[in-house]
Structures are given as structure tokens and as C-alpha cells.
Protein backbone atom coordinates (compact mmCIF):
# COMPACT_ATOMS: atom_id res chain seq x y z
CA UNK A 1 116.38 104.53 109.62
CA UNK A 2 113.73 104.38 106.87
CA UNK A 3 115.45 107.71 106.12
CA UNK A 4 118.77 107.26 105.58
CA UNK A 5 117.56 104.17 103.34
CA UNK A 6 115.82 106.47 101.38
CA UNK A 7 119.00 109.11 101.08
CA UNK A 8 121.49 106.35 99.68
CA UNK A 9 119.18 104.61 97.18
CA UNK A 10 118.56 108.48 95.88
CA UNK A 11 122.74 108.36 95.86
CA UNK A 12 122.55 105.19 94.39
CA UNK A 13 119.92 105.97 91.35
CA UNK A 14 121.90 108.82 90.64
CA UNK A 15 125.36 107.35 90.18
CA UNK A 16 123.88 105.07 87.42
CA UNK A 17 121.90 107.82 85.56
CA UNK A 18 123.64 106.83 82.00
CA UNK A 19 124.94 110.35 81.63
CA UNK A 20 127.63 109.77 83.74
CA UNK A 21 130.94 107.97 82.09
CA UNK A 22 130.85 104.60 84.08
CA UNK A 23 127.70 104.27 83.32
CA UNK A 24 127.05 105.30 79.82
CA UNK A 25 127.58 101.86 78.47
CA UNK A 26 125.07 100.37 81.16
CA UNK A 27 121.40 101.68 79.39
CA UNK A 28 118.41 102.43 81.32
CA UNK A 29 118.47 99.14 83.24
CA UNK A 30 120.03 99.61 85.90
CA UNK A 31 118.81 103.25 86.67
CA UNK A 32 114.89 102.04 86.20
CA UNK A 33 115.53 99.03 88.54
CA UNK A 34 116.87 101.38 91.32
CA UNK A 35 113.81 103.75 90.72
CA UNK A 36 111.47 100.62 90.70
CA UNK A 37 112.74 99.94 94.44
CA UNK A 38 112.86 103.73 95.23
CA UNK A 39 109.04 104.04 94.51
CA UNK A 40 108.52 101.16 96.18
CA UNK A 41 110.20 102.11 99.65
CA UNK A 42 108.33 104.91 99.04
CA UNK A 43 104.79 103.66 98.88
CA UNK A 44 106.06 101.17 102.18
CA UNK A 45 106.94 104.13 103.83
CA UNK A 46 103.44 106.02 103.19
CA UNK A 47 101.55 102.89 104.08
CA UNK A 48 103.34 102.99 107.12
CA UNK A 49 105.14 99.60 106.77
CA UNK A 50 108.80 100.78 107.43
């Protein structure tokens, strides 16, 4: 489980990267809010908490 939740917010930080054309109005906002939950999953799932 803690898996696949990792896997789509990786899909989901990279669809708001502001290269892409949807996105390029957007900033860095959105893409360092994802990454601030990825790393935080991530530290979860080393501390053994998911």
C-alpha cells in the first residue's frame, strides 16, 4: 500500500514540474508542496510508521 502511495505522488510531483504547459503558469508552489509531502511519506515510511 505504502507503495503504490509513494508511485502516484512521484506521478503527481511530476505532472506539476512547471516545465510542462499546464503548469507553466503555476510557479514552484505547487511542485515544492507535493515534494514537501513526498519527503515526508518518506521519512514515515523509514521510521516505520506506514
Amino acid at each position: 500500500m505504502s507503495l503504490i502511495l509513494v508511485i502516484v505522488l512521484i506521478c503527481i510531483l511530476l505532472g506539476v514540474i512547471p516545465t510542462w504547459s499546464h503548469s507553466r503558469s503555476w510557479g514552484y508552489g505547487p511542485s515544492g508542496g507535493v515534494g514537501l509531502i513526498l519527503i515526508i511519506l518518506v521519512i514515515l515510511l523509514l521510521m516505520g510508521i506506514i
